[in-house]
N, C-alpha and C. Protein backbone atom coordinates (compact mmCIF):
# COMPACT_ATOMS: atom_id res chain seq x y z
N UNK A 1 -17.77 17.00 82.60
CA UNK A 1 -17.48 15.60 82.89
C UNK A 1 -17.68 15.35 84.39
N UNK A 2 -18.47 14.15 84.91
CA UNK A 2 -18.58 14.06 86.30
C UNK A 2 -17.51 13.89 87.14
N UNK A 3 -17.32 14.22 88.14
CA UNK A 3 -16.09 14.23 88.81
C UNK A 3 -15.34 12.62 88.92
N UNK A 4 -16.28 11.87 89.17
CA UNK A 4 -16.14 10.70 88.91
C UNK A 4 -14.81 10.09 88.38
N UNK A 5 -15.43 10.73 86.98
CA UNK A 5 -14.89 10.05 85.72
C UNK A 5 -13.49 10.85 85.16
N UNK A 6 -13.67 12.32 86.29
CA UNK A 6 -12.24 12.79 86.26
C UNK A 6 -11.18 12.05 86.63
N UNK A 7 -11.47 11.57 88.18
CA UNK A 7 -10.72 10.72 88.64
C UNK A 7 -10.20 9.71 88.43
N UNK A 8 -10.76 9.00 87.27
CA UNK A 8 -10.84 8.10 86.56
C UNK A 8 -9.34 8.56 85.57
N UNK A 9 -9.91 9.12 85.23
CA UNK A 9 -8.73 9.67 84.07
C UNK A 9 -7.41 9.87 84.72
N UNK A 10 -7.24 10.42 85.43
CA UNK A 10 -6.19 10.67 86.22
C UNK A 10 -5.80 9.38 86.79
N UNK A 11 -6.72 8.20 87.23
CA UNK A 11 -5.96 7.07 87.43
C UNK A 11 -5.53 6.35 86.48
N UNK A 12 -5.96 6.47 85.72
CA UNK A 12 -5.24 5.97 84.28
C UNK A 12 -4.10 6.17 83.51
N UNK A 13 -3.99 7.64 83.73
CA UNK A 13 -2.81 8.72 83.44
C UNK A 13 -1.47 7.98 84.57
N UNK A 14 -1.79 7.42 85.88
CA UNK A 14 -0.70 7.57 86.84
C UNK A 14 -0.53 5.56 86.99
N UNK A 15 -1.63 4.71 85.98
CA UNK A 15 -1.25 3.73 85.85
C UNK A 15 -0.01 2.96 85.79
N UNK A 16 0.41 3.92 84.61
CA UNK A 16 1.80 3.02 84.50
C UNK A 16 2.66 2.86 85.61
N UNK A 17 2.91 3.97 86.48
CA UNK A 17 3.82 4.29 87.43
C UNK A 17 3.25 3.51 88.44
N UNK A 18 1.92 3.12 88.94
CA UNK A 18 1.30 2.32 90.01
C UNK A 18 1.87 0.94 89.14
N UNK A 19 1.86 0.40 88.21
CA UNK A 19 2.01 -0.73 87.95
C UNK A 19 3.42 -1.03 88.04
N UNK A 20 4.58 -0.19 87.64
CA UNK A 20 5.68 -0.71 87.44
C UNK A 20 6.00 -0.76 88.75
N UNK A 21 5.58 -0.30 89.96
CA UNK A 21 6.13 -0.01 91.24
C UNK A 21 5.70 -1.23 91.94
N UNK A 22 4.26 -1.64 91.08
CA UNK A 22 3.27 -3.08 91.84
C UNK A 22 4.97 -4.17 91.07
N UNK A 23 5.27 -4.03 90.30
CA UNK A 23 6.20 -5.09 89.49
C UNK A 23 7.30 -5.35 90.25
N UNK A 24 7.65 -4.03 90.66
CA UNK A 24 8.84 -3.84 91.33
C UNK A 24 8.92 -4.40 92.80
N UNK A 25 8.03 -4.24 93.23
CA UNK A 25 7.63 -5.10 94.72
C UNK A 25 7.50 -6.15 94.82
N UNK A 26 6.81 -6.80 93.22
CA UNK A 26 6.79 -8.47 93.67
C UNK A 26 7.83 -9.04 93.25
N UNK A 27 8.95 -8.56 92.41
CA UNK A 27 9.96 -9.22 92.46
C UNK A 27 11.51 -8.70 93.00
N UNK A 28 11.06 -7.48 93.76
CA UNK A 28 12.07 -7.34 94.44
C UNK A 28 12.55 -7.36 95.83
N UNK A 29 13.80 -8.02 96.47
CA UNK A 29 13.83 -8.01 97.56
C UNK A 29 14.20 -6.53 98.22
N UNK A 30 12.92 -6.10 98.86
CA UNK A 30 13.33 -4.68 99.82
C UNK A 30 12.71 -4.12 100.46
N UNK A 31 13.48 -2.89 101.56
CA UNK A 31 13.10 -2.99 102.85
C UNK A 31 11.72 -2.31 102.92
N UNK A 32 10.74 -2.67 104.06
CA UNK A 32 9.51 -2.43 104.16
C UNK A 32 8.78 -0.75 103.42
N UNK A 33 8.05 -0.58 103.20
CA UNK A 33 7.69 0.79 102.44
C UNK A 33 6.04 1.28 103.00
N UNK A 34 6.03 2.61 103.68
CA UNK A 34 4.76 3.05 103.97
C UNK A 34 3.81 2.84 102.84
N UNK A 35 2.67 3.03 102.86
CA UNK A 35 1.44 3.68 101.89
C UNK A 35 2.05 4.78 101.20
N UNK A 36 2.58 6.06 101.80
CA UNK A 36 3.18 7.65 101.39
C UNK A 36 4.28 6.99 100.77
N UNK A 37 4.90 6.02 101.29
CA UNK A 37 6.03 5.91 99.78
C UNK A 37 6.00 5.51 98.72
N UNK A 38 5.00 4.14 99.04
CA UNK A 38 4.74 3.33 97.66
C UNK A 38 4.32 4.48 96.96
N UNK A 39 3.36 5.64 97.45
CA UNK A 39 2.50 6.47 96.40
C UNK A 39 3.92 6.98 95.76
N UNK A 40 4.35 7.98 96.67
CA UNK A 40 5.77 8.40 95.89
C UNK A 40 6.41 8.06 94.54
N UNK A 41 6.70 6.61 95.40
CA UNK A 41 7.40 6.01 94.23
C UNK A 41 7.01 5.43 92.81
N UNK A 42 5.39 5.46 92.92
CA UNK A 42 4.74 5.55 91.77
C UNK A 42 4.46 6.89 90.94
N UNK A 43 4.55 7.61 91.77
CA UNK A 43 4.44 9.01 90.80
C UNK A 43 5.89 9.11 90.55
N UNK A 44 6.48 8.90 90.85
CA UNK A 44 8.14 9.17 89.92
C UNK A 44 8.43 8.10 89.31
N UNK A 45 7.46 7.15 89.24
CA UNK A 45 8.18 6.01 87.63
C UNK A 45 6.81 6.63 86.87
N UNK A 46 5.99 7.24 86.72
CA UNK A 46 4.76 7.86 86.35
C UNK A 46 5.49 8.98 85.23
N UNK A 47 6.35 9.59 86.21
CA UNK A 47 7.53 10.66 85.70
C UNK A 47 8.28 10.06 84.14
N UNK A 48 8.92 9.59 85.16
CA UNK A 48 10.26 8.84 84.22
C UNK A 48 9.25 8.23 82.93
N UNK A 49 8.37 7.19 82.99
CA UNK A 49 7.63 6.66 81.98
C UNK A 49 7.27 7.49 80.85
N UNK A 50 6.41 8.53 81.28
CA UNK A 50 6.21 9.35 80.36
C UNK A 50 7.23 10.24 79.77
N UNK A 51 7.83 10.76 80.80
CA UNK A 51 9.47 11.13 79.67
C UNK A 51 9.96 10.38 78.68
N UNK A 52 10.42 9.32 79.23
CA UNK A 52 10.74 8.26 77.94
C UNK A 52 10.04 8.09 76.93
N UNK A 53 8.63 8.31 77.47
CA UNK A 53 7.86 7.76 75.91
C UNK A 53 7.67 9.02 75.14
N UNK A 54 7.60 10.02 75.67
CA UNK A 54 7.77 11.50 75.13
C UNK A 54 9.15 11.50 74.24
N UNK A 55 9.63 11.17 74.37
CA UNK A 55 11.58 11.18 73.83
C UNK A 55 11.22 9.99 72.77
N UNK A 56 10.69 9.28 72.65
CA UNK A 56 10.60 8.12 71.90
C UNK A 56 9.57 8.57 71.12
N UNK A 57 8.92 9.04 71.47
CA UNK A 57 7.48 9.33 70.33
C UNK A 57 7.44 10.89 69.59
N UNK A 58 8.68 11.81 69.99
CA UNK A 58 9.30 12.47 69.37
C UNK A 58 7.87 14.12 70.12
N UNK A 59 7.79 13.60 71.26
CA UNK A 59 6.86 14.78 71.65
C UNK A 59 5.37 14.49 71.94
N UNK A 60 5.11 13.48 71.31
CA UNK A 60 3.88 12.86 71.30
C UNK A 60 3.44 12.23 72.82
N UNK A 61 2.40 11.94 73.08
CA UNK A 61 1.67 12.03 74.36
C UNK A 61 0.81 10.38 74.09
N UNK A 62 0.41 9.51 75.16
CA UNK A 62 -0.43 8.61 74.88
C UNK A 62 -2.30 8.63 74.54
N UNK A 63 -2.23 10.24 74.91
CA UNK A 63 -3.84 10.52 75.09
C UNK A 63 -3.31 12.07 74.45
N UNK A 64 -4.59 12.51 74.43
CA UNK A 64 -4.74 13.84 73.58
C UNK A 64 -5.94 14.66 74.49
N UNK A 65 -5.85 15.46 75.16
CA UNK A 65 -6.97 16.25 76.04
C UNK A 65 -7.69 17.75 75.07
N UNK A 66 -9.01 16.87 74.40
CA UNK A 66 -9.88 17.63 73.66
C UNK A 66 -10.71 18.58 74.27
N UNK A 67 -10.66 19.88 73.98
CA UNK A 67 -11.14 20.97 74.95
C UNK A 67 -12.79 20.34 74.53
N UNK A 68 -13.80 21.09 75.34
CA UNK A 68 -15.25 20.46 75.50
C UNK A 68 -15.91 21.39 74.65
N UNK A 69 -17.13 21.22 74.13
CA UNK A 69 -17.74 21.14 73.00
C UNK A 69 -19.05 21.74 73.60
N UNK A 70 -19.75 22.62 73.28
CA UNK A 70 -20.94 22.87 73.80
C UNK A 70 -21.71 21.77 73.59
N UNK A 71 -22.88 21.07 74.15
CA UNK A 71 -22.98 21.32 75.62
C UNK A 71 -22.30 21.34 76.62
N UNK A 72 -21.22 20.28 76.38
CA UNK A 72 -20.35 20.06 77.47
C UNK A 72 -19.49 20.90 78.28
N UNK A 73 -19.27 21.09 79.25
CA UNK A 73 -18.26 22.05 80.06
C UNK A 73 -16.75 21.74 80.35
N UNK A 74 -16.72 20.83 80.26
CA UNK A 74 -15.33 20.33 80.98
C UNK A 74 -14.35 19.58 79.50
N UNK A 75 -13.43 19.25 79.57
CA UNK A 75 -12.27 18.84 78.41
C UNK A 75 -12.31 17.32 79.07
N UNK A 76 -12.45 16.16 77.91
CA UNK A 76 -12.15 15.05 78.09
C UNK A 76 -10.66 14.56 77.55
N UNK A 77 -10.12 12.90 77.77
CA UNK A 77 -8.78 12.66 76.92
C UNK A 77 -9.09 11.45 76.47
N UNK A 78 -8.72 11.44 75.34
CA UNK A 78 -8.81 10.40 74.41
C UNK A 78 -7.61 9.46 74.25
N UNK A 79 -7.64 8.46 74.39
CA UNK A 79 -6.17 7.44 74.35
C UNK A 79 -6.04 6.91 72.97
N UNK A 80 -4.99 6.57 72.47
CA UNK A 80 -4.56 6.49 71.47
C UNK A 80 -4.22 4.90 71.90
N UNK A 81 -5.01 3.37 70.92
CA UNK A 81 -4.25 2.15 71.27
C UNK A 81 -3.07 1.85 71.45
N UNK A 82 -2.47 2.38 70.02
CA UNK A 82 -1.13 2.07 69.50
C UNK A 82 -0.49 2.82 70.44
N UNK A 83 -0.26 4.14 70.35
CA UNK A 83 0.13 4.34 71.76
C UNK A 83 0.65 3.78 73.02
N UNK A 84 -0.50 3.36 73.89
CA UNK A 84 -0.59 2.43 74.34
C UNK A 84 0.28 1.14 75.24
N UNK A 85 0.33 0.71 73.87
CA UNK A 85 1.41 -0.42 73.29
C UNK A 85 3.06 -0.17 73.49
N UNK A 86 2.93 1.04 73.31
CA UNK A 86 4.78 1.56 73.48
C UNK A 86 4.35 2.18 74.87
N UNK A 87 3.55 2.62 75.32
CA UNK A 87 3.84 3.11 76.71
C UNK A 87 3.87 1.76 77.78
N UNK A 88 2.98 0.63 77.29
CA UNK A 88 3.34 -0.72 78.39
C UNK A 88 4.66 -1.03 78.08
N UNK A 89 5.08 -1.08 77.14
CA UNK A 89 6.38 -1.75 76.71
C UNK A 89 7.58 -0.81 77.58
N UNK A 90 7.65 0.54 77.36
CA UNK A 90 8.42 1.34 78.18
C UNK A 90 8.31 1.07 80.13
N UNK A 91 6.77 0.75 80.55
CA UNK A 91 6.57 0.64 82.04
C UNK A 91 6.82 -0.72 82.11
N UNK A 92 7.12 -1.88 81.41
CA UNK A 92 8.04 -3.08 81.64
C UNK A 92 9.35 -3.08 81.84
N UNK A 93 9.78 -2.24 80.77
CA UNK A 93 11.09 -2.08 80.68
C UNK A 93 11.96 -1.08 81.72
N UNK A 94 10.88 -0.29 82.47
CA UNK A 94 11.25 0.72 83.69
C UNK A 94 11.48 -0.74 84.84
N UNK A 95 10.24 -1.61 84.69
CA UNK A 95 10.15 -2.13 86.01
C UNK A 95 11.17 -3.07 86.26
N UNK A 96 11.48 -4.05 85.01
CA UNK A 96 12.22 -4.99 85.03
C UNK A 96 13.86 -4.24 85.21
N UNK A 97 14.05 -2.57 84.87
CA UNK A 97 15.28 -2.12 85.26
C UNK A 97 15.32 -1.96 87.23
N UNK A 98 14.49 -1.83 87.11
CA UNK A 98 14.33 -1.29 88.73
C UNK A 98 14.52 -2.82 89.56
N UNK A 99 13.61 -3.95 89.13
CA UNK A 99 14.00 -5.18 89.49
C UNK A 99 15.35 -5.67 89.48
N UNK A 100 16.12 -5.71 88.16
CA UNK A 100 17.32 -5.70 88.18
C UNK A 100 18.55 -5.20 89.42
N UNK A 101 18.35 -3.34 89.32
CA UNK A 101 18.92 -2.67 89.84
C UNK A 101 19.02 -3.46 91.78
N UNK A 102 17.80 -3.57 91.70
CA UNK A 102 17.34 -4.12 93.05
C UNK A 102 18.46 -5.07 93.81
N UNK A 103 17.78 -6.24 92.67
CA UNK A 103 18.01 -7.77 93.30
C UNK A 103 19.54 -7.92 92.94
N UNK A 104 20.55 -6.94 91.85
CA UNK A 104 21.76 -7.51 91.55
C UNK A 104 22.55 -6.36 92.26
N UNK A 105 22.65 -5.26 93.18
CA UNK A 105 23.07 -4.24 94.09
C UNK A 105 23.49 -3.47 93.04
N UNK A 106 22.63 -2.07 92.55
CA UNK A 106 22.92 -1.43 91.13
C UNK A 106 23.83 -0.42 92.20
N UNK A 107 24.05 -0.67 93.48
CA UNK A 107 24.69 0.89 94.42
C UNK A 107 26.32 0.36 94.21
N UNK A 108 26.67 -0.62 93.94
CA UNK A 108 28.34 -0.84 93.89
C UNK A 108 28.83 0.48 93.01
N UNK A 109 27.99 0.51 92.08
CA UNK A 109 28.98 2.23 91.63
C UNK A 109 28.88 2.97 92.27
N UNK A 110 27.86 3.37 93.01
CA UNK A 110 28.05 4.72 94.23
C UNK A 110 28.97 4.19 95.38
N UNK A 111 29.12 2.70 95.72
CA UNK A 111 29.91 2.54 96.87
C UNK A 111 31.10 2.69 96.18
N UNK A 112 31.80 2.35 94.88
CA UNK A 112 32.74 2.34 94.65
C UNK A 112 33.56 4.15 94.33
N UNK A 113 32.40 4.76 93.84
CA UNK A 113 32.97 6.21 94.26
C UNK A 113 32.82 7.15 95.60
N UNK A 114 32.60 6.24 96.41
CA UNK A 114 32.30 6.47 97.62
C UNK A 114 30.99 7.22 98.54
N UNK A 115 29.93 7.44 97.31
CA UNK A 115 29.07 8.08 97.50
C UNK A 115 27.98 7.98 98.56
N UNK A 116 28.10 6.42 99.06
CA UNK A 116 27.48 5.61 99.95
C UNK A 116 28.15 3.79 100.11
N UNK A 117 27.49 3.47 100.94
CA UNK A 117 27.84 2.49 101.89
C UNK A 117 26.93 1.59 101.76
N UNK A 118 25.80 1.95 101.93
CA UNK A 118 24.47 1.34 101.63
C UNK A 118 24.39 0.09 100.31
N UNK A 119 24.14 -1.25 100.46
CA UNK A 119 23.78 -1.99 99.32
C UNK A 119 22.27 -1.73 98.95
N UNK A 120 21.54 -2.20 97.92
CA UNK A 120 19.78 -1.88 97.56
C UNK A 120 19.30 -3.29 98.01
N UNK A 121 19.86 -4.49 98.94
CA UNK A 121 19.11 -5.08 99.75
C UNK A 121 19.10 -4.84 100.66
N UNK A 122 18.06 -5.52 101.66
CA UNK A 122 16.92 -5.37 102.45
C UNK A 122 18.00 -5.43 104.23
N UNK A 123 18.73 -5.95 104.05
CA UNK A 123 19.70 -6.08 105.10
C UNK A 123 20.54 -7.59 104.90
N UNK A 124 21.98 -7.48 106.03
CA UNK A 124 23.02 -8.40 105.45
C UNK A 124 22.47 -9.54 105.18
N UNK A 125 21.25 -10.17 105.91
CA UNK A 125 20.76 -11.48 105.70
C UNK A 125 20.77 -11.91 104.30
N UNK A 126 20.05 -10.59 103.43
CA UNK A 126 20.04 -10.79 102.26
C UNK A 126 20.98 -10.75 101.00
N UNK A 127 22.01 -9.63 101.49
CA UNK A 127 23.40 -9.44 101.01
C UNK A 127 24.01 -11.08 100.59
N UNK A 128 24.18 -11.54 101.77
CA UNK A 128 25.18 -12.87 101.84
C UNK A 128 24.21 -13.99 101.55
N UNK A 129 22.71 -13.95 101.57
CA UNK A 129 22.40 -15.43 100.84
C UNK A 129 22.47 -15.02 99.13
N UNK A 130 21.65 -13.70 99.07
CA UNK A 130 21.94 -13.69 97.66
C UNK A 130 23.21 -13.62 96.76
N UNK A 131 24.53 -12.98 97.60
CA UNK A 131 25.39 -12.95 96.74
C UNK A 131 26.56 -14.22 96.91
N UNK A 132 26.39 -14.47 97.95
CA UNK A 132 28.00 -15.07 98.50
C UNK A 132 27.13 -16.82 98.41
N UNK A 133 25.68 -17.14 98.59
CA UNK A 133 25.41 -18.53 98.58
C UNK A 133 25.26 -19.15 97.24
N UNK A 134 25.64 -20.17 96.67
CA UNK A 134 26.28 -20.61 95.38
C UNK A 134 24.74 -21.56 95.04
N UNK A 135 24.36 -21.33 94.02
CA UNK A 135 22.84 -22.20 93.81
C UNK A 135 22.84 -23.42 94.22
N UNK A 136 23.72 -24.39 94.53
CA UNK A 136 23.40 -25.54 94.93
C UNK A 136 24.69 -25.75 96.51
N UNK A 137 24.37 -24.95 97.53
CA UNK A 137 25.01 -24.21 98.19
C UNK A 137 25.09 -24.86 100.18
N UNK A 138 26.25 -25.73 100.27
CA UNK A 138 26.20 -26.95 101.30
C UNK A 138 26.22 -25.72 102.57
N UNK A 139 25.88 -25.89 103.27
CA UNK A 139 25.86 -24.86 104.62
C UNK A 139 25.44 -25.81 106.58
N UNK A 140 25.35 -25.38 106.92
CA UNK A 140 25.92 -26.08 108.12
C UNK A 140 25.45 -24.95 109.50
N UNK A 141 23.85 -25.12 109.69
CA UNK A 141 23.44 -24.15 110.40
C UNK A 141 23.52 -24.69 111.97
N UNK A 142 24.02 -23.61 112.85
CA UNK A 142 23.87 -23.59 114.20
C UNK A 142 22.84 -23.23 115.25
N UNK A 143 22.27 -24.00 115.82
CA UNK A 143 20.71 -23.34 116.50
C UNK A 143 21.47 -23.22 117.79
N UNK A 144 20.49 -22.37 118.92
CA UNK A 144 21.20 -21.67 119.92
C UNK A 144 20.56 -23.13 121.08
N UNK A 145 20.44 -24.15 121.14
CA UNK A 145 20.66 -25.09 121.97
C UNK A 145 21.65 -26.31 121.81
N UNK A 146 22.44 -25.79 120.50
CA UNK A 146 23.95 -26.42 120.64
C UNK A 146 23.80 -27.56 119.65
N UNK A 147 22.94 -27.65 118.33
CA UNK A 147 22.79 -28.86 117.93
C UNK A 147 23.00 -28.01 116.48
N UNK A 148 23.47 -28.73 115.34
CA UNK A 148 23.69 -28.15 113.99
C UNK A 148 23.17 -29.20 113.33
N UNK A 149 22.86 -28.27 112.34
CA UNK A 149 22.46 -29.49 110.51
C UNK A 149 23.23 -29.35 109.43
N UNK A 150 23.59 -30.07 108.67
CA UNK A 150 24.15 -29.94 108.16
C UNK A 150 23.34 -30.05 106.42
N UNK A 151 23.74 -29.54 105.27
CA UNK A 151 22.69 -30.07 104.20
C UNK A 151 22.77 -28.79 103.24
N UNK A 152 21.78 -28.81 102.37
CA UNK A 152 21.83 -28.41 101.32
C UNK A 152 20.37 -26.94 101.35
N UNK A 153 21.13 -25.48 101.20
CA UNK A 153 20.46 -24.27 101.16
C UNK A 153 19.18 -24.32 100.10
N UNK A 154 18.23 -24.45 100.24
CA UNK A 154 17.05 -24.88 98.94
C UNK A 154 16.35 -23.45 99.28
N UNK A 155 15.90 -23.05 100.21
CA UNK A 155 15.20 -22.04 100.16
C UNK A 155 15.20 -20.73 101.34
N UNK A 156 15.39 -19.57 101.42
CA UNK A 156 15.67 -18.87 102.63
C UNK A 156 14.38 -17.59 102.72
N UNK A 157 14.03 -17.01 103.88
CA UNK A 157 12.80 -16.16 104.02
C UNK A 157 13.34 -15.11 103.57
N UNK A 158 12.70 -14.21 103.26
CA UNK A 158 13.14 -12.51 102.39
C UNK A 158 13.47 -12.03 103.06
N UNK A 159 13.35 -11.72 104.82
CA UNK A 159 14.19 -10.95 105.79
C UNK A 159 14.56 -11.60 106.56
N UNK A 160 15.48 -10.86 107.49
CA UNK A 160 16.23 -11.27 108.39
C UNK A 160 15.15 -11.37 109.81
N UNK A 161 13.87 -10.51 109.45
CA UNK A 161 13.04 -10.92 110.73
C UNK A 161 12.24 -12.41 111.06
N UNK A 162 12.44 -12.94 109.38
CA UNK A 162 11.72 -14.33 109.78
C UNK A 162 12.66 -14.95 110.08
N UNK A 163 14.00 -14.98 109.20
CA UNK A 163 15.06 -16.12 109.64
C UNK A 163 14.25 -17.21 109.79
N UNK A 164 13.95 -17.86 108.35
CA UNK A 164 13.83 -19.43 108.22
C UNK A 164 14.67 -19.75 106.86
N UNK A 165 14.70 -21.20 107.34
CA UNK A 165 15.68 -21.62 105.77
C UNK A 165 15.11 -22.53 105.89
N UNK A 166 15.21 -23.30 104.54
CA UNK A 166 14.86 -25.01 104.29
C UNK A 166 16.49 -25.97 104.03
N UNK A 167 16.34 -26.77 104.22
CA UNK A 167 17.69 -27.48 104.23
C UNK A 167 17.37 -28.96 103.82
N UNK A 168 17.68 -29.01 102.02
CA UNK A 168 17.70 -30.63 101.81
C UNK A 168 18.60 -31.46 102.04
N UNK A 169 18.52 -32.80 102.07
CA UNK A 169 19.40 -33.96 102.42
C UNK A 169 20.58 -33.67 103.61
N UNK A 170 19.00 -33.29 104.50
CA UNK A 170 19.61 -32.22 105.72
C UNK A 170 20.35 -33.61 107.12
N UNK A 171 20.93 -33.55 107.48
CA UNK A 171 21.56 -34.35 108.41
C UNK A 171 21.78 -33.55 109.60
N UNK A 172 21.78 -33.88 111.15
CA UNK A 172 21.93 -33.99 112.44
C UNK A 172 24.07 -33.99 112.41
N UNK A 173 24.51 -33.10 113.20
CA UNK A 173 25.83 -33.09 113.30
C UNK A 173 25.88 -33.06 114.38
N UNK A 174 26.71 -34.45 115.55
CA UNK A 174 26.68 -34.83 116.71
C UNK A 174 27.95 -33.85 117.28
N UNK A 175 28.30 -33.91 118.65
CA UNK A 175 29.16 -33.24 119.31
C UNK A 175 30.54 -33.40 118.75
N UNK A 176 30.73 -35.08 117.97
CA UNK A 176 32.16 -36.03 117.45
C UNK A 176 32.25 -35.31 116.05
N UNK A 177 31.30 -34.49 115.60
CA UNK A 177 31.14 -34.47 114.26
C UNK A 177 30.45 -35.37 112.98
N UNK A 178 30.10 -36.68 113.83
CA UNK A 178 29.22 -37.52 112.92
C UNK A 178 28.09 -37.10 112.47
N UNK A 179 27.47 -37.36 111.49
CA UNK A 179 26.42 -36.96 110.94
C UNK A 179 25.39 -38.01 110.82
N UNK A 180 23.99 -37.77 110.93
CA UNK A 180 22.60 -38.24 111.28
C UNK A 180 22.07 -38.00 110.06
N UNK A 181 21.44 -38.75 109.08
CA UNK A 181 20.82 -38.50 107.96
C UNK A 181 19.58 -38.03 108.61
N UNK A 182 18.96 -36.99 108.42
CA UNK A 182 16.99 -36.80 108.61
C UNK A 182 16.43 -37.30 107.50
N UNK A 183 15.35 -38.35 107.48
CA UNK A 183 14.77 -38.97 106.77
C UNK A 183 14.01 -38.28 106.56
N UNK A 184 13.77 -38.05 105.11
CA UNK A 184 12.49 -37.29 104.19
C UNK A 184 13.84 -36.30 103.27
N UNK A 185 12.86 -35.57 102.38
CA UNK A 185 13.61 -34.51 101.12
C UNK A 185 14.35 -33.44 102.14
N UNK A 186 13.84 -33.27 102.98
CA UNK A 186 14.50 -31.90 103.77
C UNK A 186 13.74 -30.87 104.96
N UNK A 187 14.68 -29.95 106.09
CA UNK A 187 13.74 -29.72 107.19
C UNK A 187 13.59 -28.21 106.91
N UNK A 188 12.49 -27.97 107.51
CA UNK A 188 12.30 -26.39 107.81
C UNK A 188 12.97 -25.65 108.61
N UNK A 189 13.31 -24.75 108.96
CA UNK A 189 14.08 -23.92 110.23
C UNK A 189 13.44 -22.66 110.03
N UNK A 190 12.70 -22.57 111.29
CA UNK A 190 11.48 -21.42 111.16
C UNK A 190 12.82 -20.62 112.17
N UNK A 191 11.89 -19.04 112.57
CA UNK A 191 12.60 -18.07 113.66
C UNK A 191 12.43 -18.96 115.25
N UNK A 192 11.36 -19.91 115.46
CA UNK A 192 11.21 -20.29 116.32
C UNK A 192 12.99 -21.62 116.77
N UNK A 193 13.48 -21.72 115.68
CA UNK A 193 14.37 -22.74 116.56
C UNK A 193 15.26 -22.20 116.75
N UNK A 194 15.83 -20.38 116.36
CA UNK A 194 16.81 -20.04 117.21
C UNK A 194 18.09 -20.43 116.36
N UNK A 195 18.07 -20.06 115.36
CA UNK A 195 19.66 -19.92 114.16
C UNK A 195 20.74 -18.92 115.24
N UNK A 196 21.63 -19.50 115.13
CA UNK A 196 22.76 -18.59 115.07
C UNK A 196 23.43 -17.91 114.50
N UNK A 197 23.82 -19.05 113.88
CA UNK A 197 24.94 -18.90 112.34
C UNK A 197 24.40 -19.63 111.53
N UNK A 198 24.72 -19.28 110.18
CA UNK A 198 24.68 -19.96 108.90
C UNK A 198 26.14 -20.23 108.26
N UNK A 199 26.94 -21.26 108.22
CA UNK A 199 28.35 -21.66 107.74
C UNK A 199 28.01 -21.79 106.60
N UNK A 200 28.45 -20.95 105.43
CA UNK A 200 28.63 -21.94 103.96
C UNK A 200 30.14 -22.22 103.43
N UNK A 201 29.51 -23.66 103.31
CA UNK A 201 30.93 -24.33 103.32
C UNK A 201 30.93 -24.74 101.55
N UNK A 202 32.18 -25.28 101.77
CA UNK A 202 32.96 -25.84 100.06
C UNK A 202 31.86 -27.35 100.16
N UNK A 203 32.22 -28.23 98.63
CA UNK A 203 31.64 -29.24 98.62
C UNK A 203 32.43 -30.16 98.98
């Protein structure tokens, strides 16, 4: 078999684990990852995948590696559809656990037996919008030239290095405490205006 098409095989074989890890990234919030890790971490849901489907298929394999046949020299693998079918279903069901685990902090049982400290988000930025900000969530941000808004949390950046938020039926809060309606649906707050604090307040 040309070397080629070895390689081939072998990327196919380590698919699932590249895919559930591609799944896992786009819907999870977390902290930055080399090239050497992402690989990592695809060869150990690569792992896990095929275990499971091994345990589920009672020993059985998704492909079958047929030794080679004169003329041929080398052993090809043959995939099985049906197969297949239960091995995507298992690398969904890996990814959407790993998503889960992610975005809802699966480490409270290790913090709670003390095993670590560490939450599985990305840093506190993300801790406290995702857990502590309430979906329709009034807040009251402070920029570092002394002027606040006041309004409604609609959307926040994935890290703490962009620090932007969007803020609807966002209003101007004067020195007296009066409030300034901003005309339009709502403002941006990029890293450029200099957040301080984020207050989330009651309604």
């Amino acid at each position: 078999m040309p070397t080629s098409l070895v390689a081939l095989q072998i990327l196919l074989i380590l698919l699932p684990g590249f895919a559930a890890a591609y799944i896992l990234q786009l819907l999870a919030l977390r902290g930055p990852q080399t090239d050497f890790d992402k690989a990592v971490e695809a060869c150990l849901y690569s792992i896990l995948i095929y275990a499971a489907f091994v345990l589920f298929a009672h020993g059985a394999l998704p492909f079958d590696v047929v030794p080679a046949k004169p003329p041929a020299t080398e052993a090809t693998i043959v995939w099985y559809p049906n197969r297949l079918l239960g091995l995507a279903a298992i690398t969904l069901a890996f990814s959407l656990a790993g998503v889960a685990y992610t975005n809802l902090d699966g480490n409270w049982l290790f913090r709670k037996v003390k095993l670590t400290e560490r939450t599985t988000r990305r840093s506190i930025w993300n801790d406290i919008l995702q857990k502590e900000a309430k979906p329709i969530q009034v807040v009251q941000v402070e920029l570092a030239d002394g002027r606040s808004i006041l309004g409604l949390l609609t959307y926040y950046s994935d890290s703490s290095d962009d620090c932007s938020v969007y803020i609807e039926q966002a209003s101007w809060v004067d020195s007296t405490g009066a409030t300034i309606p901003i005309p339009g649906p709502g403002i941006l707050l990029t890293k450029n205006a200099n957040i301080t604090s984020i207050s989330l307040l009651d309604h």
